[in-house]
Every structure is written in structure tokens, then in C-alpha cells.
Protein backbone atom coordinates (compact mmCIF):
# COMPACT_ATOMS: atom_id res chain seq x y z
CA UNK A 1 0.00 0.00 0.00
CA UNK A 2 1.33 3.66 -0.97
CA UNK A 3 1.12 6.99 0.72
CA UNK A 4 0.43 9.88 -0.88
CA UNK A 5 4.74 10.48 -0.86
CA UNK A 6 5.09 7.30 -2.50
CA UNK A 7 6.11 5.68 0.53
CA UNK A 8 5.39 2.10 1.74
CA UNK A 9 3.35 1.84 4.72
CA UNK A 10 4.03 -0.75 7.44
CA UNK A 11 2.26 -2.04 10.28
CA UNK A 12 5.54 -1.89 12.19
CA UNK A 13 8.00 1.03 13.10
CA UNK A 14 11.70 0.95 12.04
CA UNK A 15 12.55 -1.15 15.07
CA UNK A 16 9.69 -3.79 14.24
CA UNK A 17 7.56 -3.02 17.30
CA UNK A 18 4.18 -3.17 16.57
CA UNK A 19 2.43 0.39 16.09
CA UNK A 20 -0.68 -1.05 17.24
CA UNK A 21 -0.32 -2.07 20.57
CA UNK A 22 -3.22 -4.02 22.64
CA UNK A 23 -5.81 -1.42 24.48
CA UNK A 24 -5.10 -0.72 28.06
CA UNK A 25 -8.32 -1.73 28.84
CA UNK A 26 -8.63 -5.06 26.96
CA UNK A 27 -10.54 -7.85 28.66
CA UNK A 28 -8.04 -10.13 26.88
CA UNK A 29 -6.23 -12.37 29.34
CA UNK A 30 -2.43 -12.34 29.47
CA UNK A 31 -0.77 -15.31 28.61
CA UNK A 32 0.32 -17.63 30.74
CA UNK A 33 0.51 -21.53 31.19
CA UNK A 34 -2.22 -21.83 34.44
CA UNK A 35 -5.29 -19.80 31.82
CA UNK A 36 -4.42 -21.90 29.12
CA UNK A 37 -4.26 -25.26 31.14
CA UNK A 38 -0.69 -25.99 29.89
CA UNK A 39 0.93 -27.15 33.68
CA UNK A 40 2.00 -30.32 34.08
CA UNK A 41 -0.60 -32.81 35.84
CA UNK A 42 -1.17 -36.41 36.96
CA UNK A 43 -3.17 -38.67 34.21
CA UNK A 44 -3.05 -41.73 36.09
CA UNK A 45 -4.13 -44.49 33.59
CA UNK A 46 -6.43 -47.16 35.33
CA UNK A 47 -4.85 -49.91 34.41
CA UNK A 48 -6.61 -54.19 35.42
CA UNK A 49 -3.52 -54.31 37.76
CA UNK A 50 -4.23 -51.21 39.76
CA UNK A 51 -8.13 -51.30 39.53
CA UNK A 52 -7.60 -54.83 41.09
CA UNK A 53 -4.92 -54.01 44.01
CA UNK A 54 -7.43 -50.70 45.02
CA UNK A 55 -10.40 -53.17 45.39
CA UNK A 56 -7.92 -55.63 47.02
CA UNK A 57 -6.66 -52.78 49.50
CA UNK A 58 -9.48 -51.71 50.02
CA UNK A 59 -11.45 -54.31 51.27
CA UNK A 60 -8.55 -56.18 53.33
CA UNK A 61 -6.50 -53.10 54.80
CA UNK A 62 -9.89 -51.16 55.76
CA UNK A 63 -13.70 -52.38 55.38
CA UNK A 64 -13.04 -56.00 56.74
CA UNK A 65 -10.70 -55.26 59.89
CA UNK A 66 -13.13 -52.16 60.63
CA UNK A 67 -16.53 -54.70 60.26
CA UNK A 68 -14.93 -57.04 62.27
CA UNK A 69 -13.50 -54.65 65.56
CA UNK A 70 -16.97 -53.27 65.56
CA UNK A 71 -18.97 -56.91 65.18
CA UNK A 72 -16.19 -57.54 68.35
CA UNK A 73 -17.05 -54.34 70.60
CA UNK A 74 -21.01 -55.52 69.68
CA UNK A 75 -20.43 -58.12 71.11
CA UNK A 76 -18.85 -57.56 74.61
CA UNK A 77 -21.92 -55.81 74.89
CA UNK A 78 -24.34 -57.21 77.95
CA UNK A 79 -27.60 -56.51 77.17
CA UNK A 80 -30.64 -57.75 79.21
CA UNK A 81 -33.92 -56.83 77.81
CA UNK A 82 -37.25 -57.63 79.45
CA UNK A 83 -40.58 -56.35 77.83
CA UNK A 84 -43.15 -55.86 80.43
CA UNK A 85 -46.17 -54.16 78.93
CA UNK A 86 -48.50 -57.53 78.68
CA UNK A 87 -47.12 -59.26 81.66
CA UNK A 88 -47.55 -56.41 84.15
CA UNK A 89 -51.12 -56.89 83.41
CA UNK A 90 -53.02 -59.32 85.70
CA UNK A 91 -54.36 -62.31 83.51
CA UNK A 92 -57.91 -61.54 84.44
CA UNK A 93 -57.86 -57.97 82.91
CA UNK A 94 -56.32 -58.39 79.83
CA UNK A 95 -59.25 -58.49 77.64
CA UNK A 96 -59.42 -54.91 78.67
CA UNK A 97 -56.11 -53.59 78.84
CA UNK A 98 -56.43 -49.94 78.24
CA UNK A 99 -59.31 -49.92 80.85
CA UNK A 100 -56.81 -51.21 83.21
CA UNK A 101 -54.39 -48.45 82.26
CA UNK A 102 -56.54 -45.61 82.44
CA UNK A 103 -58.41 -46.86 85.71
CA UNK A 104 -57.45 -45.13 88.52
CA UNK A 105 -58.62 -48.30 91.08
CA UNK A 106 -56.03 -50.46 89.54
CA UNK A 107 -52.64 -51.58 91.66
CA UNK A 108 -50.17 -50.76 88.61
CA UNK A 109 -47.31 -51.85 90.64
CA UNK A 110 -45.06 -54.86 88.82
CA UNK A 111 -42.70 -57.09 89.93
CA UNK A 112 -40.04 -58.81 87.54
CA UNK A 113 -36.95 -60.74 88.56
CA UNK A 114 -33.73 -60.26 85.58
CA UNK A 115 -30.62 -62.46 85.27
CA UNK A 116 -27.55 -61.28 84.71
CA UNK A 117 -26.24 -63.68 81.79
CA UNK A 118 -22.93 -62.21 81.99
CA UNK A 119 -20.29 -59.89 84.16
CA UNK A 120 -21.44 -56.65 83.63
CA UNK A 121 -19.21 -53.58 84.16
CA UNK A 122 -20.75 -50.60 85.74
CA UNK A 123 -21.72 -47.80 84.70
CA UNK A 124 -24.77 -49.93 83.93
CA UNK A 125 -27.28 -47.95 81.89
CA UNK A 126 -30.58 -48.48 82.27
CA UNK A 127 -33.29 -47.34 79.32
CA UNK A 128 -36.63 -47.72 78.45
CA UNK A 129 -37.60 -49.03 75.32
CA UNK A 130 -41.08 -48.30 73.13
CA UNK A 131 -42.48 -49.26 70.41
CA UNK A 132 -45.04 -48.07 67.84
CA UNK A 133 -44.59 -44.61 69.37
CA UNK A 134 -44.28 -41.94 66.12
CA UNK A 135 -42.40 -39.30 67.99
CA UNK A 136 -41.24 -37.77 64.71
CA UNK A 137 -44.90 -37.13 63.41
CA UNK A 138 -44.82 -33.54 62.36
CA UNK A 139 -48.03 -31.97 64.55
CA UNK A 140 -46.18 -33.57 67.52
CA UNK A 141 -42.82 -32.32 67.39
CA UNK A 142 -43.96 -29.28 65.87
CA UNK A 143 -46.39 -28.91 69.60
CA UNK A 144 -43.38 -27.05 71.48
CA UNK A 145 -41.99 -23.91 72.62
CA UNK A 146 -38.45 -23.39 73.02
CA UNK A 147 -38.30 -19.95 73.42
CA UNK A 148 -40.31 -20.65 76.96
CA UNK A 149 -38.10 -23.72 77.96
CA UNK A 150 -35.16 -20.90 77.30
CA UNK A 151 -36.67 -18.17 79.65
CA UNK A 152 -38.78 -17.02 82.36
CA UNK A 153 -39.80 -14.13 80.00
CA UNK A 154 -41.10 -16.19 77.13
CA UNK A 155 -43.64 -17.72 79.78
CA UNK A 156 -47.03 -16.47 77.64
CA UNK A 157 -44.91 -17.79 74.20
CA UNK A 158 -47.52 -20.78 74.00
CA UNK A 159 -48.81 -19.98 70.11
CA UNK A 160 -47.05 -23.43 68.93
CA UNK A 161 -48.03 -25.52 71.13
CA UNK A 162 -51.79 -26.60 70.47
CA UNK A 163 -53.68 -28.64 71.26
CA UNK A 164 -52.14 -28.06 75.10
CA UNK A 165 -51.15 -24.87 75.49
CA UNK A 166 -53.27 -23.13 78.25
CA UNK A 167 -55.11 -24.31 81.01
CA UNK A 168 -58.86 -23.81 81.42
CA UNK A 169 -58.69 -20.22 82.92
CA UNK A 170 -56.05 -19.15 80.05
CA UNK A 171 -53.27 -19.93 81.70
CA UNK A 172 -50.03 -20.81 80.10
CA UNK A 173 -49.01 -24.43 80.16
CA UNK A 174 -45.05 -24.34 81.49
CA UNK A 175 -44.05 -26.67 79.42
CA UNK A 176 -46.64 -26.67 77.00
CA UNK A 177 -47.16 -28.68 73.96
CA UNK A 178 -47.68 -32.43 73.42
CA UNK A 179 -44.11 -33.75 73.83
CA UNK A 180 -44.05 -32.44 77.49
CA UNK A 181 -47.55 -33.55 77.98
CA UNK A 182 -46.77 -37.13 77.02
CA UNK A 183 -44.19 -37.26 78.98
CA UNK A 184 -42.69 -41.34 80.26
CA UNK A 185 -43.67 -41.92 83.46
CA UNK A 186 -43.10 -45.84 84.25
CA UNK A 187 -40.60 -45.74 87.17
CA UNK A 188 -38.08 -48.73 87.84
CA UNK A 189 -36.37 -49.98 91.34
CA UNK A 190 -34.23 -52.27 91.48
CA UNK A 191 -33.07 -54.41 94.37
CA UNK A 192 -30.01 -57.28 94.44
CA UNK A 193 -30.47 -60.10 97.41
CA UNK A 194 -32.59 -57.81 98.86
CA UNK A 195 -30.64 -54.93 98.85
CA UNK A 196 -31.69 -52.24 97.19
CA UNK A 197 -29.75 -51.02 94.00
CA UNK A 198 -28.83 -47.29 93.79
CA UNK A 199 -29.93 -45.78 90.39
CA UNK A 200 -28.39 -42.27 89.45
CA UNK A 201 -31.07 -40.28 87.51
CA UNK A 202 -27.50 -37.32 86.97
CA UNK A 203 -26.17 -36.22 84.08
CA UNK A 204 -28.65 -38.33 81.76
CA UNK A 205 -29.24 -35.66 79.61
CA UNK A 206 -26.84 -34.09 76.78
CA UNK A 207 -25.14 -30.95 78.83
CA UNK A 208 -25.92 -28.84 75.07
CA UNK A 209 -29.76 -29.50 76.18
CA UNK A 210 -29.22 -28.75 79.84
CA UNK A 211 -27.45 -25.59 79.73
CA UNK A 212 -28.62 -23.93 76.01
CA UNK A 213 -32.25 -24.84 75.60
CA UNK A 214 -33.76 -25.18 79.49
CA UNK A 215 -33.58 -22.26 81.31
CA UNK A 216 -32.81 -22.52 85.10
CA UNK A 217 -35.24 -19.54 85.63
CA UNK A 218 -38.19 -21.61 84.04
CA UNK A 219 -40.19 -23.52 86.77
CA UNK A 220 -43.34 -26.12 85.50
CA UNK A 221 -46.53 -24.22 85.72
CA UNK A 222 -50.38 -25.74 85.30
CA UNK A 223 -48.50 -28.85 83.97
CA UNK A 224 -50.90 -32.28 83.49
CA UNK A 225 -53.33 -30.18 85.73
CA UNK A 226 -56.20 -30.70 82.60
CA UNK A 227 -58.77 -33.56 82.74
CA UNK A 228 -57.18 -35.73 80.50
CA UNK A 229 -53.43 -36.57 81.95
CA UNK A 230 -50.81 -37.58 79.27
CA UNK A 231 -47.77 -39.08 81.08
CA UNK A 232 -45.60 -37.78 84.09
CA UNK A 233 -46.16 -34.38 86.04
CA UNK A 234 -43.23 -32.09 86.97
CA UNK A 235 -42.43 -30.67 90.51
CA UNK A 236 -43.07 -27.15 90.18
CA UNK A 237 -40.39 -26.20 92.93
CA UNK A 238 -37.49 -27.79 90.58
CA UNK A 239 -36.20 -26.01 87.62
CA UNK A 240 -36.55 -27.49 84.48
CA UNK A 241 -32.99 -27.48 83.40
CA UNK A 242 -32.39 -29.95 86.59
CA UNK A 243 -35.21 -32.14 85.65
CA UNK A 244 -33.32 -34.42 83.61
CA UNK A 245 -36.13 -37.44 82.47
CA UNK A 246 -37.87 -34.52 80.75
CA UNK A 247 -34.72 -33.12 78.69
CA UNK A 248 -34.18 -36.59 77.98
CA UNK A 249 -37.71 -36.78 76.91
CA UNK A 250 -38.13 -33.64 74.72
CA UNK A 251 -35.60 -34.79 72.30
CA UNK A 252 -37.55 -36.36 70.08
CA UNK A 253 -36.75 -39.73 68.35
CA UNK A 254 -36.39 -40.35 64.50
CA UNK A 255 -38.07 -43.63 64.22
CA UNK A 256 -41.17 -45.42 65.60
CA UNK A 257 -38.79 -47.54 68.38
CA UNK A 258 -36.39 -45.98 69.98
CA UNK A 259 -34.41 -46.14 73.78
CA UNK A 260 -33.95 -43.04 76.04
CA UNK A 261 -32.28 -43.17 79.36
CA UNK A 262 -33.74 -44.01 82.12
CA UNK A 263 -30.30 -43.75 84.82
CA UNK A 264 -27.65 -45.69 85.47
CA UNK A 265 -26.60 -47.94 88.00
CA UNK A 266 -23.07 -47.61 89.35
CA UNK A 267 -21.80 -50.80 90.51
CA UNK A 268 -20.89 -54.32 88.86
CA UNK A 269 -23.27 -56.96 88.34
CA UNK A 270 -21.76 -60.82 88.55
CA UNK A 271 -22.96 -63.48 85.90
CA UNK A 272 -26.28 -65.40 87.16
CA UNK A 273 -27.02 -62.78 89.79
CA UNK A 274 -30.82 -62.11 89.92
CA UNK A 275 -32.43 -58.35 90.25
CA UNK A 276 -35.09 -57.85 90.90
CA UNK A 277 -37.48 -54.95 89.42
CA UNK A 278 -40.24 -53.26 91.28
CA UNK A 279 -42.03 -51.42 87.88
CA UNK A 280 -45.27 -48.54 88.51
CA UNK A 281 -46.88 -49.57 84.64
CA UNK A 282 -48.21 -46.21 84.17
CA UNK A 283 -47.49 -45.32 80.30
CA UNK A 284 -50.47 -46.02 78.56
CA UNK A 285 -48.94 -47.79 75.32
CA UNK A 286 -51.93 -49.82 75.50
CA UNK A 287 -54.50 -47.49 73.24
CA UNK A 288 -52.27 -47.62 69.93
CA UNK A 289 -50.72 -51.29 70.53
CA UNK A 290 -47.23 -50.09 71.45
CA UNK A 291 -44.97 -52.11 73.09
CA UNK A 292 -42.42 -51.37 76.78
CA UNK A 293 -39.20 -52.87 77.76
CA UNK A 294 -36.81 -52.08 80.39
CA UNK A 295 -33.02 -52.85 78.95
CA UNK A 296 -30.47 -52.61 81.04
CA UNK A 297 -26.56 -52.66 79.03
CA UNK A 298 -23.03 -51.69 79.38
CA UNK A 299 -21.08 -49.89 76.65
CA UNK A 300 -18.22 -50.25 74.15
CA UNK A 301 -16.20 -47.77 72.57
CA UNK A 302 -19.10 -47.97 69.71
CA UNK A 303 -21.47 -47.08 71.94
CA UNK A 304 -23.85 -50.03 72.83
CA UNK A 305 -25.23 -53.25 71.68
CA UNK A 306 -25.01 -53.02 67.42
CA UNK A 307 -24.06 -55.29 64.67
CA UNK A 308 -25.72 -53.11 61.83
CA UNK A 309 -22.09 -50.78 61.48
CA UNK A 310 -19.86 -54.32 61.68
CA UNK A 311 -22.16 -56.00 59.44
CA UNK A 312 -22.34 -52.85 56.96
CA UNK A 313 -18.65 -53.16 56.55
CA UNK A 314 -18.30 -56.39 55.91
CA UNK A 315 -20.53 -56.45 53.30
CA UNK A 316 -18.48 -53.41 51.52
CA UNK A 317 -15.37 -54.85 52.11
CA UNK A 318 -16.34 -58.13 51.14
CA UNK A 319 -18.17 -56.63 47.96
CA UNK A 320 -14.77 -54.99 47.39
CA UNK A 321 -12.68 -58.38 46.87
CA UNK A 322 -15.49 -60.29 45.13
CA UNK A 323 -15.36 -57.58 42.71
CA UNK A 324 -11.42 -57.61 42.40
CA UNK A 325 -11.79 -61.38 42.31
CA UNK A 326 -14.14 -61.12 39.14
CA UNK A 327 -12.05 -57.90 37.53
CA UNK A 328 -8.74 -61.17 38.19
CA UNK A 329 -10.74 -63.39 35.88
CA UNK A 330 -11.76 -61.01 33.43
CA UNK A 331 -8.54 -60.27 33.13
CA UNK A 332 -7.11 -63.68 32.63
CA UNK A 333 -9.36 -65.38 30.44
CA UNK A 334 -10.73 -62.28 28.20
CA UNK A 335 -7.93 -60.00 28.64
CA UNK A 336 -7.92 -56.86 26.22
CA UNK A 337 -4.98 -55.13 24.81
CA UNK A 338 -4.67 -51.58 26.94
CA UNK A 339 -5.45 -48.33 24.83
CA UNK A 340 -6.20 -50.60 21.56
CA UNK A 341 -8.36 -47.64 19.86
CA UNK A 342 -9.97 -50.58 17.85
CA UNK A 343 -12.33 -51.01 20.43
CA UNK A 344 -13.66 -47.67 20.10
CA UNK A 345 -17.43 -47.39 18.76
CA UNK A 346 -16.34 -45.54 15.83
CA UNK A 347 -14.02 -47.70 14.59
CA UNK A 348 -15.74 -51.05 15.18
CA UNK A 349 -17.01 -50.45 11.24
CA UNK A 350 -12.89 -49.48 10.01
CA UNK A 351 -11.28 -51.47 7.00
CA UNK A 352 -9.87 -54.40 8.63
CA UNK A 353 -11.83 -54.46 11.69
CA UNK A 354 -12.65 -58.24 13.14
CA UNK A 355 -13.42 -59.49 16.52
């Protein structure tokens, strides 16, 4: 191209630099190895050998010794467990067990006699199991109000906790709602060759519950004081951040059975040794066919009595080496040659192609 001179234009200036430089403000990224993806990396290539040796690894080295130290702690576990519900009952009122329950003539007082099937190392916690018993339906644990278990000021807070909320005057139920209302109130003593066996009711409850969502200025008020009585009443002189069975109580379970702690007693039981169990059957179970048993276990460093976690990793780890064990034959009697691009979809139809 020619100037008006005569003279050759040229993008570039004598020294070759170019006379158009890139905008200051260009949204064009510098160059550099990171933006273009240009850094070195790891492109491990799965090859039978190591896809067989991670199953193998796997399974031996973590799954299987894991399954079996839990199946063992399971184990060590003492458990006794004693339901109660029908034979607490006397034979000629059974036909009528829920007018039994709800009668207020009837001697509710049970005894049972437990054997110890094995030494049992205190502490030895004692819970009481039910069944049937939907504490996760949603209008029940919805019935609650934890700004008034919190504080003294939140008394009047009762808006959601229907159907018991206020008394017959207007007062406000402290606690209110139907979790407190139905509150577990079966009581257990237990006695060993006639001497009686010291349960601790302390320190039951989670120290979170205790201390964050009970306040210790909140004292029971108008509690189970209706017509209709739904489990255990409260004594109004004790705050309810010392009155454990209830903080124990109020946290709901997640599935229909379920254990909460009852106390624990503090001293070692010897195989064979018989306890017995004074019981007040007061939990009315009876009116939606639920079920009561007293258990009475030690612990492990799992927690208590449990084969589901052993058993669940077992089965991975032994899923792991069945699979390594079939990727061994595959690769013995139908090997296939590693990175063969034959095998791709697109070439299967290629010149010269054959299985």
C-alpha cells in the first residue's frame, strides 16, 4: 500500500515493534501456562492391575478389619432386655387392657426378677424401650416452645403448642405442647439379694440441652393439671434445666422404636445374679398397641449393643474383593490389549476391523 509520498506503509515502526499495541483496557487475558491449562498434571491411567490391588486394599487393609472390631465391641456388649407391657397386666384384665391403664382403682405396681447372663461392668445404663410410638410425626414435634423452655420471660410464648397450650382459665401451660404432655412416666427400682440397687437419675441428659435450651429460671406451671393426663407431672419447685427425664424426653426420636435413658446404676453386676425390678406400669402404650421394655446394658467404645455398622462393613469390604476377584478373571481369560483404539465405537465399522 502507498502513501500519498510514494512511501510504503508498514504495520511496524523501524525497530519492528508493533504500532498497534493491545488497548489498556482489553478484557483479553495475558498469557500464561495456568489460563491456558498448559501445567504439568497427573493422568493416572487405570490400568486391570491397579483397579484390582485398590479393590484388594481396600477391602482387606480397611472395610473387613473395621466390620470385624466393631462386630467384636457388639459383642462384649451385655444386654438384658425384658418387655413388660403384657405381663404387668393381671391375667384376668387383659381383655381390657387400656381400661386397666386408664383406671385409677387399679394396683399398677409390677414385679419382675432379671438375670444377669454375663459380668457386667458398671456404669450400667438403664433405658426404656417403646415401640409403635411416632415421635417424629410432624403436629407432635412441631407442639413445642423453646423460646419458653429458654426463659422465664417467654412464659405467655404458647402460640405453637396446640392442642395443650393453656389451662382452662387461660393460663399458660409451662411446658406446654404435646411432647411435654406425654411425657414417660413408668418408674423402675431395682433391688439385688434384697438390697436395694442405687440408680443415678445425673447427668442423663446431653449438657448442650441442659445448659442452652432449658432455662434454670423456668419452673413447671399448670402442667398435666387438665382432665385428661398424658404421662408424668413435673415438681413445680425444681427447675426445668435440673429435671433431667424430661430433657431426655423432649428430644424427640427419629423412628417409631427408639431407647432413652432411664439412669444408670453404678456398681458391677456378677454373671447369674438375679435383680429384681419393682415397675409402677403407668405409660399407657396400651390405646395404639405399642410395646415397653426395660433394657439394662453396658457400653463399648461404639457405643452399645449393634451389629448393623460391623455387618455394613463387611458387606463393603467383602463386595470390594469379590469384585477384584471377578475384575482377576476377566482379566485372565478375556484380557484386552490396553489403549487398543480398535475397540472404540467408531471404529468397530474401520477397514480391517474383526473381533
Amino acid at each position: 500500500m502507498m502513501n500519498s509520498n510514494g512511501a510504503s506503509s508498514s504495520a511496524s515502526d523501524g525497530g519492528g515493534r508493533d504500532s498497534n499495541p493491545p488497548k489498556r483496557n482489553s478484557k483479553k487475558p495475558k498469557y500464561s501456562r495456568f489460563t491456558q491449562q498448559e501445567l504439568p498434571a497427573c493422568k493416572p491411567i487405570l490400568t486391570p492391575g491397579i483397579v484390582i490391588l485398590t479393590f484388594a486394599v481396600i477391602g482387606v487393609i480397611f472395610f473387613i478389619p473395621i466390620g470385624l472390631a466393631s462386630l467384636s465391641a457388639s459383642e462384649r456388649v451385655v444386654e438384658i432386655v425384658d418387655r413388660y407391657d403384657l405381663d404387668c397386666i393381671p391375667k384376668e384384665l387383659r381383655n381390657d387392657k387400656l381400661g386397666f391403664i386408664q383406671s385409677g382403682q387399679t394396683n399398677k405396681t409390677c414385679t419382675r426378677s432379671v438375670v444377669v447372663p454375663r459380668y457386667m461392668k458398671s456404669p450400667v445404663f438403664i433405658y426404656y424401650e417403646l415401640d409403635n410410638f411416632y415421635q417424629n410425626h410432624r403436629r407432635y414435634v412441631k407442639s413445642r416452645s423453646d423460646k419458653q423452655l429458654r426463659s422465664k420471660k417467654y412464659e405467655q410464648d404458647t402460640s405453637t403448642c396446640a392442642p395443650e397450650s393453656t389451662s382452662a382459665d387461660g393460663s399458660p401451660i409451662v411446658p406446654c405442647g404435646l411432647i411435654a404432655w406425654s411425657l414417660f412416666n413408668d418408674t423402675y427400682s431395682f433391688s439385688l439379694n434384697n438390697e436395694p440397687l442405687v440408680v443415678n437419675k445425673k447427668n442423663i441428659a446431653w449438657g448442650s440441652d441442659k445448659y442452652r435450651k432449658f432455662g434454670s429460671d423456668v419452673y413447671p406451671k399448670n402442667f398435666q393439671s387438665g382432665q385428661l393426663i398424658g404421662g408424668a407431672k413435673l415438681n413445680a419447685s425444681i427447675p426445668l434445666s435440673e429435671q433431667e427425664d424430661l430433657i431426655v424426653w423432649m428430644r424427640t426420636a427419629a423412628l417409631s422404636t427408639f431407647r432413652k435413658l432411664y439412669g444408670r446404676i453404678e456398681e458391677d453386676l456378677q454373671q447369674n445374679q438375679r435383680i429384681t425390678v419393682v415397675i409402677e406400669n403407668n405409660y399407657n402404650t396400651y390405646s395404639f398397641g405399642g410395646k415397653k421394655k426395660l433394657v439394662l446394658s453396658t457400653t463399648s467404645w461404639i457405643g452399645g449393643k449393634n451389629d448393623f455398622l460391623g455387618v455394613a462393613y463387611l458387606t463393603v469390604g467383602g463386595l470390594c474383593l469379590f469384585l477384584a476377584l471377578v475384575f482377576i478373571l476377566l482379566y485372565l481369560f478375556k484380557p484386552r490389549t490396553l489403549g487398543d483404539p480398535s475397540y472404540l465405537s467408531w471404529n468397530r465399522n474401520a477397514p480391517g476391523y474383526s473381533n
